[in-house]
N, C-alpha and C. Protein backbone atom coordinates (compact mmCIF):
# COMPACT_ATOMS: atom_id res chain seq x y z
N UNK A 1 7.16 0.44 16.61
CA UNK A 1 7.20 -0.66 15.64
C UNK A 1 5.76 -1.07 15.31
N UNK A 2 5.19 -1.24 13.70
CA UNK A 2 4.48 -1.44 13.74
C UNK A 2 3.97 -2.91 12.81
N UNK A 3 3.24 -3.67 13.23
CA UNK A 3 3.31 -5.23 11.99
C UNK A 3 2.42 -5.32 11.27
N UNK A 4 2.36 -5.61 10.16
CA UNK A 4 1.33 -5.62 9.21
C UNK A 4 0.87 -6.56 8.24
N UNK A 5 -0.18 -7.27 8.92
CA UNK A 5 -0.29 -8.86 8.33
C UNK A 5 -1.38 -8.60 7.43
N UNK A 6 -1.49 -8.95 5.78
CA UNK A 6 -2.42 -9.14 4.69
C UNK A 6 -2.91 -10.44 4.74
N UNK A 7 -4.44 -10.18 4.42
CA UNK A 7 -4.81 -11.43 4.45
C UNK A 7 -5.20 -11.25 2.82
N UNK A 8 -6.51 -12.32 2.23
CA UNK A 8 -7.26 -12.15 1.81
C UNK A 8 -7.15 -12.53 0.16
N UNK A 9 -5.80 -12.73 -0.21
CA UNK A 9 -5.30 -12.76 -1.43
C UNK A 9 -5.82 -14.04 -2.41
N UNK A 10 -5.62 -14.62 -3.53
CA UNK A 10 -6.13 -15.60 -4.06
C UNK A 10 -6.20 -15.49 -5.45
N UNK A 11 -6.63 -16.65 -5.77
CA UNK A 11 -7.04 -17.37 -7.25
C UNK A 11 -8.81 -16.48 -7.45
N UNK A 12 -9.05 -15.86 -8.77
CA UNK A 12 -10.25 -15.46 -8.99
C UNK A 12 -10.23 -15.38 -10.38
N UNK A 13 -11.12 -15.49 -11.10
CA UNK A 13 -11.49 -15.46 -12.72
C UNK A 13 -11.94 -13.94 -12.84
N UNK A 14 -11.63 -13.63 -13.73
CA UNK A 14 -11.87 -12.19 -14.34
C UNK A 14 -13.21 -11.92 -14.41
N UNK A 15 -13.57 -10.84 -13.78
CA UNK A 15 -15.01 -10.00 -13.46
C UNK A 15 -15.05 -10.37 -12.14
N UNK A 16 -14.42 -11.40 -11.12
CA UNK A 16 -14.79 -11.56 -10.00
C UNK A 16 -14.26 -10.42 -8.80
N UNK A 17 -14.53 -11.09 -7.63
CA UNK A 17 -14.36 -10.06 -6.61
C UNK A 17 -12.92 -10.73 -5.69
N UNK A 18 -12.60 -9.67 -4.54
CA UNK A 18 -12.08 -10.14 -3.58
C UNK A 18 -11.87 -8.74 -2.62
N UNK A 19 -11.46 -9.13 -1.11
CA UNK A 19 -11.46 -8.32 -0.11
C UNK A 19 -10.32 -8.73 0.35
N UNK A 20 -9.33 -7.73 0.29
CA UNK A 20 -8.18 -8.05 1.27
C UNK A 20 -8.24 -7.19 2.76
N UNK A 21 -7.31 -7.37 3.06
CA UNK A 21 -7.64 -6.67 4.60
C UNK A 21 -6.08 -7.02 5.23
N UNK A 22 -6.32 -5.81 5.56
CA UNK A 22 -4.78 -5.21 6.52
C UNK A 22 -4.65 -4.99 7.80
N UNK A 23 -3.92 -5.73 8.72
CA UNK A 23 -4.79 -5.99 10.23
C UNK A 23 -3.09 -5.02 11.28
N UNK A 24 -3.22 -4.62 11.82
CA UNK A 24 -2.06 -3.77 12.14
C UNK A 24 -1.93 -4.14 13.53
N UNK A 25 -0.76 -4.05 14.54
CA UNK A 25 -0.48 -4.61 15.14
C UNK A 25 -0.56 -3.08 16.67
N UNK A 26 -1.34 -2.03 16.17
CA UNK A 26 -0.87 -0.76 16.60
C UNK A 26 -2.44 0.02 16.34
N UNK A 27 -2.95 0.80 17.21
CA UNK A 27 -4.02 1.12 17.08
C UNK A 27 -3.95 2.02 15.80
N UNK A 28 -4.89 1.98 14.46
CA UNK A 28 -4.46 2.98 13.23
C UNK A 28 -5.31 4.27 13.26
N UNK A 29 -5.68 4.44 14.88
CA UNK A 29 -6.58 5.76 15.06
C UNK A 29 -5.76 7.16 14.80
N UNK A 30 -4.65 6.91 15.09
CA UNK A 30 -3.85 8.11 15.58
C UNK A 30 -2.90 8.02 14.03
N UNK A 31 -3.23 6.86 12.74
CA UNK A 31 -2.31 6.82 11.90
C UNK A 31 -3.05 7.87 10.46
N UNK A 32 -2.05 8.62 9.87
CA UNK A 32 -2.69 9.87 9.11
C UNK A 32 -2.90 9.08 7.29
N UNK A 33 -1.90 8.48 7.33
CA UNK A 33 -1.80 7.63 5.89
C UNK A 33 -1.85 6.10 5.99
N UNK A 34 -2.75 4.98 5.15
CA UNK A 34 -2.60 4.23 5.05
C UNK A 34 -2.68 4.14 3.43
N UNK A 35 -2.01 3.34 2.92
CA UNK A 35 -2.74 2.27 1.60
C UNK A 35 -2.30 1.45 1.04
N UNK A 36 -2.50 1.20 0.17
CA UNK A 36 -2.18 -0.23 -0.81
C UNK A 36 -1.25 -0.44 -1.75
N UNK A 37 -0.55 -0.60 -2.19
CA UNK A 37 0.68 -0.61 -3.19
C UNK A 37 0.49 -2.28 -3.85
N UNK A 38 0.85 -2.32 -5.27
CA UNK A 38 1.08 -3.64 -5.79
C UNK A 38 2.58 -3.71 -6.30
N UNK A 39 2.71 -4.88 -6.72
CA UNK A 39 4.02 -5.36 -7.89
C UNK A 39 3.71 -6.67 -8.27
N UNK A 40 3.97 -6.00 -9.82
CA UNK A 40 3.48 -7.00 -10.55
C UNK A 40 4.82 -8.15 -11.08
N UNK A 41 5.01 -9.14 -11.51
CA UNK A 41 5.87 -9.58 -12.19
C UNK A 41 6.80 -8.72 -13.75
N UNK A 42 7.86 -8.44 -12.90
CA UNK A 42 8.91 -7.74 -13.87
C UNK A 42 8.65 -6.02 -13.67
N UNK A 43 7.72 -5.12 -13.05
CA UNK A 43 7.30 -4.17 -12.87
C UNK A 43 7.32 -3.82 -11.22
N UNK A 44 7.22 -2.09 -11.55
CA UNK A 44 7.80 -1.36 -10.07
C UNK A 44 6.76 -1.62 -9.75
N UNK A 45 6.56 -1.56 -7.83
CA UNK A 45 5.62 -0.99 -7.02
C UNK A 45 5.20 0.30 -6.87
N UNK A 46 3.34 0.05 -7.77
CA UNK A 46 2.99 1.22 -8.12
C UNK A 46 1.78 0.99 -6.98
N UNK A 47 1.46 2.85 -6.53
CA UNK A 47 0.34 2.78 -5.58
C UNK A 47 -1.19 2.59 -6.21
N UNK A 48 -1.85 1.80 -5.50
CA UNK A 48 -3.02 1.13 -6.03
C UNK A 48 -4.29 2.09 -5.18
N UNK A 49 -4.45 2.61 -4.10
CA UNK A 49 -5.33 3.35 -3.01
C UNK A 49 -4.90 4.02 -1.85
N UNK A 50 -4.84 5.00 -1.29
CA UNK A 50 -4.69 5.38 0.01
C UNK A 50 -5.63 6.07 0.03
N UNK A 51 -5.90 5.95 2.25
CA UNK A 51 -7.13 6.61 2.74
C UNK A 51 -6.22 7.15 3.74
N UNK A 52 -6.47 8.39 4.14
CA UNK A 52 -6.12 9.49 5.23
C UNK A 52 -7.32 9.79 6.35
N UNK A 53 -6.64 9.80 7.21
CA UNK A 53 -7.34 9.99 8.65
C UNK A 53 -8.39 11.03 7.92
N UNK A 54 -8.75 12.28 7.36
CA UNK A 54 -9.94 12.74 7.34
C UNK A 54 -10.92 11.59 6.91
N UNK A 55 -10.41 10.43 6.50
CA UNK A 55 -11.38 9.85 5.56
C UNK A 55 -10.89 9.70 3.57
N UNK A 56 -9.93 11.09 3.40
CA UNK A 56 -9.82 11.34 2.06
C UNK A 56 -9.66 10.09 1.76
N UNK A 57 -9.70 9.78 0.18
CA UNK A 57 -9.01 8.92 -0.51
C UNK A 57 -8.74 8.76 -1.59
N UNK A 58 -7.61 8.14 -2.19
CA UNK A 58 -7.61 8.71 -3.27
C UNK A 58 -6.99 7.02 -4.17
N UNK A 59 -6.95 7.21 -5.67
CA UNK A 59 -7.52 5.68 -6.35
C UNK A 59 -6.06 6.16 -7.62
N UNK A 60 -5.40 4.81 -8.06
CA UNK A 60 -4.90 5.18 -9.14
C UNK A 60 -5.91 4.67 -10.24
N UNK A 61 -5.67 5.71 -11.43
CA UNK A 61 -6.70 5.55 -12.48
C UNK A 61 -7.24 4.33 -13.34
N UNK A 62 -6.07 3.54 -13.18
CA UNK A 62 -6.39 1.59 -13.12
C UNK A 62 -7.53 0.77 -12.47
N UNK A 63 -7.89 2.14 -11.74
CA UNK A 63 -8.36 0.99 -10.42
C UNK A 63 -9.80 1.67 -10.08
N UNK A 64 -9.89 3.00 -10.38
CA UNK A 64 -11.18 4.18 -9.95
C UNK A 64 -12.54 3.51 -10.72
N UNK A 65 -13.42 3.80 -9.67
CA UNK A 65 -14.63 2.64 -10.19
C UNK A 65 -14.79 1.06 -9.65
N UNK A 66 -13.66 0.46 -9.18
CA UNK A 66 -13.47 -0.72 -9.28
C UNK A 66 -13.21 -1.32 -8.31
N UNK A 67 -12.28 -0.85 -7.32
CA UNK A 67 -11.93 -0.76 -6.15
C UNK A 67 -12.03 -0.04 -5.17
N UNK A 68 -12.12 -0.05 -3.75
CA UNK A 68 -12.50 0.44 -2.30
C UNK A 68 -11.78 0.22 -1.49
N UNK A 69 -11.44 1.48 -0.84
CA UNK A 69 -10.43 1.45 0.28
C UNK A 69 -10.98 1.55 1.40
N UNK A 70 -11.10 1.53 2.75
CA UNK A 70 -11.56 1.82 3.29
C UNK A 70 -10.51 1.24 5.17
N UNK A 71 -10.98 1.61 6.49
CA UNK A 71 -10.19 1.56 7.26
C UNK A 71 -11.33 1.22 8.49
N UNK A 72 -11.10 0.30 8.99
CA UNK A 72 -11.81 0.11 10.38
C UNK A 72 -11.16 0.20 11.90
N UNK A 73 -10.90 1.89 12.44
CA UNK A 73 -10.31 2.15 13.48
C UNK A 73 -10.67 1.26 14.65
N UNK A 74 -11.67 0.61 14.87
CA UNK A 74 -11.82 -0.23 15.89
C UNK A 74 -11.40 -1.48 15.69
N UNK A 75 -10.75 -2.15 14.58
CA UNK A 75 -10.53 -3.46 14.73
C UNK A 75 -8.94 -2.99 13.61
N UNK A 76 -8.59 -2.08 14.02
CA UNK A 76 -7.09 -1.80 13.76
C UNK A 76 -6.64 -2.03 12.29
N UNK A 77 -7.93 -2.25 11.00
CA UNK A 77 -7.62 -3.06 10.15
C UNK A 77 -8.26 -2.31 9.03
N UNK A 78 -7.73 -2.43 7.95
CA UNK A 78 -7.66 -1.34 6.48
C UNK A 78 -7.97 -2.22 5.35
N UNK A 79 -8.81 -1.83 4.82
CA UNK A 79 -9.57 -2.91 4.01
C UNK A 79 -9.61 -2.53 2.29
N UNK A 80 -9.44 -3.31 1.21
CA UNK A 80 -8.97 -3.04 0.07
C UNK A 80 -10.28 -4.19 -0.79
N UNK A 81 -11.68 -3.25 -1.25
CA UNK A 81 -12.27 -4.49 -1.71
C UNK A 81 -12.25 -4.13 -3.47
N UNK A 82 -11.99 -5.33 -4.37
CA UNK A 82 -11.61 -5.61 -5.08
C UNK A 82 -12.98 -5.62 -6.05
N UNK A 83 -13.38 -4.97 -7.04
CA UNK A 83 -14.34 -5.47 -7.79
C UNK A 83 -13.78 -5.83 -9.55
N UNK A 84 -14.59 -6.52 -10.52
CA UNK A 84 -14.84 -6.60 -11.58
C UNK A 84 -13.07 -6.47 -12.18
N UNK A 85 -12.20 -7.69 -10.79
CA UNK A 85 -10.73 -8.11 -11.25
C UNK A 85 -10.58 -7.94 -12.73
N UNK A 86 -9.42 -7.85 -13.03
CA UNK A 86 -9.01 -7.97 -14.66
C UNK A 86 -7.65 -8.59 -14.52
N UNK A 87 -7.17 -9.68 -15.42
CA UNK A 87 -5.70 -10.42 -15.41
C UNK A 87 -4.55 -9.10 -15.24
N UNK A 88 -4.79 -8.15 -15.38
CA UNK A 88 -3.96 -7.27 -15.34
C UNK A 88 -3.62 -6.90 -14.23
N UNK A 89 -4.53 -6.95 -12.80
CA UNK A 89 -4.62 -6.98 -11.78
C UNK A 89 -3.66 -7.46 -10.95
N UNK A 90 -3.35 -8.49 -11.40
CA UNK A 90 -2.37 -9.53 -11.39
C UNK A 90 -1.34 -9.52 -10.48
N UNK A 91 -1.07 -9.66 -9.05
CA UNK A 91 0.28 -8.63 -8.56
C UNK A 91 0.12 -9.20 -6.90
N UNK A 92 1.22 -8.78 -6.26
CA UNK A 92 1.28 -8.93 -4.89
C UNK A 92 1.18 -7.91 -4.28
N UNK A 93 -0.09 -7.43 -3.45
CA UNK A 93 -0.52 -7.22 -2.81
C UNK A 93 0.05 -6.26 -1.86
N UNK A 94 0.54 -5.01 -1.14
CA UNK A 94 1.28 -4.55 0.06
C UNK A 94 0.13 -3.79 1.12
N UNK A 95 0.34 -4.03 2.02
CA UNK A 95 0.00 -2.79 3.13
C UNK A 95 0.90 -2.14 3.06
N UNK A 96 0.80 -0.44 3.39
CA UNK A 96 1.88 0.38 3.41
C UNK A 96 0.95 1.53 4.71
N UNK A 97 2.03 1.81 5.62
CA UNK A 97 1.50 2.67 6.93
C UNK A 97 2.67 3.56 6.95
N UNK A 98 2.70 4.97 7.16
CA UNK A 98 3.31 5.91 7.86
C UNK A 98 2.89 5.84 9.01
N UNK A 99 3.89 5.90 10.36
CA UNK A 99 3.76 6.43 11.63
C UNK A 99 4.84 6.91 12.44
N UNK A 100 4.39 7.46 12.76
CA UNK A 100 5.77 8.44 13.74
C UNK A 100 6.95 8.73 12.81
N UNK A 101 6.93 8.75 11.32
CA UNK A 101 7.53 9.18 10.25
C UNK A 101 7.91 7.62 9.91
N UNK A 102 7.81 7.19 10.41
CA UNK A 102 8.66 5.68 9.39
C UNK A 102 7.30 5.21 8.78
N UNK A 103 8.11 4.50 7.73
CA UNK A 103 7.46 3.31 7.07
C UNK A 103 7.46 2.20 7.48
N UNK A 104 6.30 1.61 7.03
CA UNK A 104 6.16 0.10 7.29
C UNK A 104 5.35 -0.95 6.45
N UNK A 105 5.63 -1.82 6.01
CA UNK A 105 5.16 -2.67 4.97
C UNK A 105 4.67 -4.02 5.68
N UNK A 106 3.65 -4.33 4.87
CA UNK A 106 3.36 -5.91 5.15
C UNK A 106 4.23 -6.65 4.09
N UNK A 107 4.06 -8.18 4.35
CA UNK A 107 4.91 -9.08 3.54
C UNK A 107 4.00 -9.15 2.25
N UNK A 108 3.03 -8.87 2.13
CA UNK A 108 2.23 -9.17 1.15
C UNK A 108 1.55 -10.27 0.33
N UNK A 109 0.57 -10.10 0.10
CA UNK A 109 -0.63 -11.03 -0.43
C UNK A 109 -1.00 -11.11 -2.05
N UNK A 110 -0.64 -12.50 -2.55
CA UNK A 110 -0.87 -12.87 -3.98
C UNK A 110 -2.32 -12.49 -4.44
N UNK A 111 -2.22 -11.87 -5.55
CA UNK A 111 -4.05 -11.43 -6.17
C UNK A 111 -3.55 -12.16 -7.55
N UNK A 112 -4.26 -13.29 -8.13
CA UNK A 112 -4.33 -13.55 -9.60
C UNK A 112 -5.26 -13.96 -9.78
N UNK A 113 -5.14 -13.28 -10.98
CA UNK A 113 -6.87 -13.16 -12.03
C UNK A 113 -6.48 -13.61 -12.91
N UNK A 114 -7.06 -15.02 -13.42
CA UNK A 114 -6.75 -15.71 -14.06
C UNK A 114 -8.17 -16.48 -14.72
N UNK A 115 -8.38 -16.93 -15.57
CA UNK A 115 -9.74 -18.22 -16.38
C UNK A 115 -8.83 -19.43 -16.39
């Protein structure tokens, strides 16, 4: 079983920043896939970043340039930093982990980009 608490979410004006962060309840050394998923109001949960144990990673084209994925095996926690927001951005937030074949989701964290 694994738990997956988002922090980091919030109110920001367009061009600004933010860092979310994904804190896991389970060491994510030994985990091969992590990443990020959103949903927006009235729209599916589409994938936003994943990083793989080599390091790979990979960006949906919304987001390349703009955003950073990244994973800190010693403090169990997967990090999603946010640049040059756009209202379109707009969405709640998921952790998403494969391990030992299951899935697992966080409850997720509000991002609005708003003036």
């Amino acid at each position: 079983q694994v738990q997956l608490v988002e922090s980091g979410g919030g109110l920001v004006q367009p061009g600004g920043s933010l860092r979310l962060s994904c804190a896991a309840s389970v060491s994510i050394f030994s985990i091969d896939a992590m990443a990020w998923y959103r949903q927006a109001p009235g729209k599916q949960r589409e994938s936003v970043a994943g990083i793989f144990s080599g390091g790979f990673t990979t960006y949906a084209d919304s987001v390349k340039g703009r955003f950073t994925i990244s994973r800190d095996n010693a403090k169990s926690t997967m990090y999603l930093q946010m640049m040059s927001l756009k209202p379109e951005d707009t969405a709640v937030y998921y952790c998403y982990v494969s391990w030992m074949g299951v899935d697992y989701w966080g409850q997720g964290t509000q991002v609005t980009v708003s003036s």
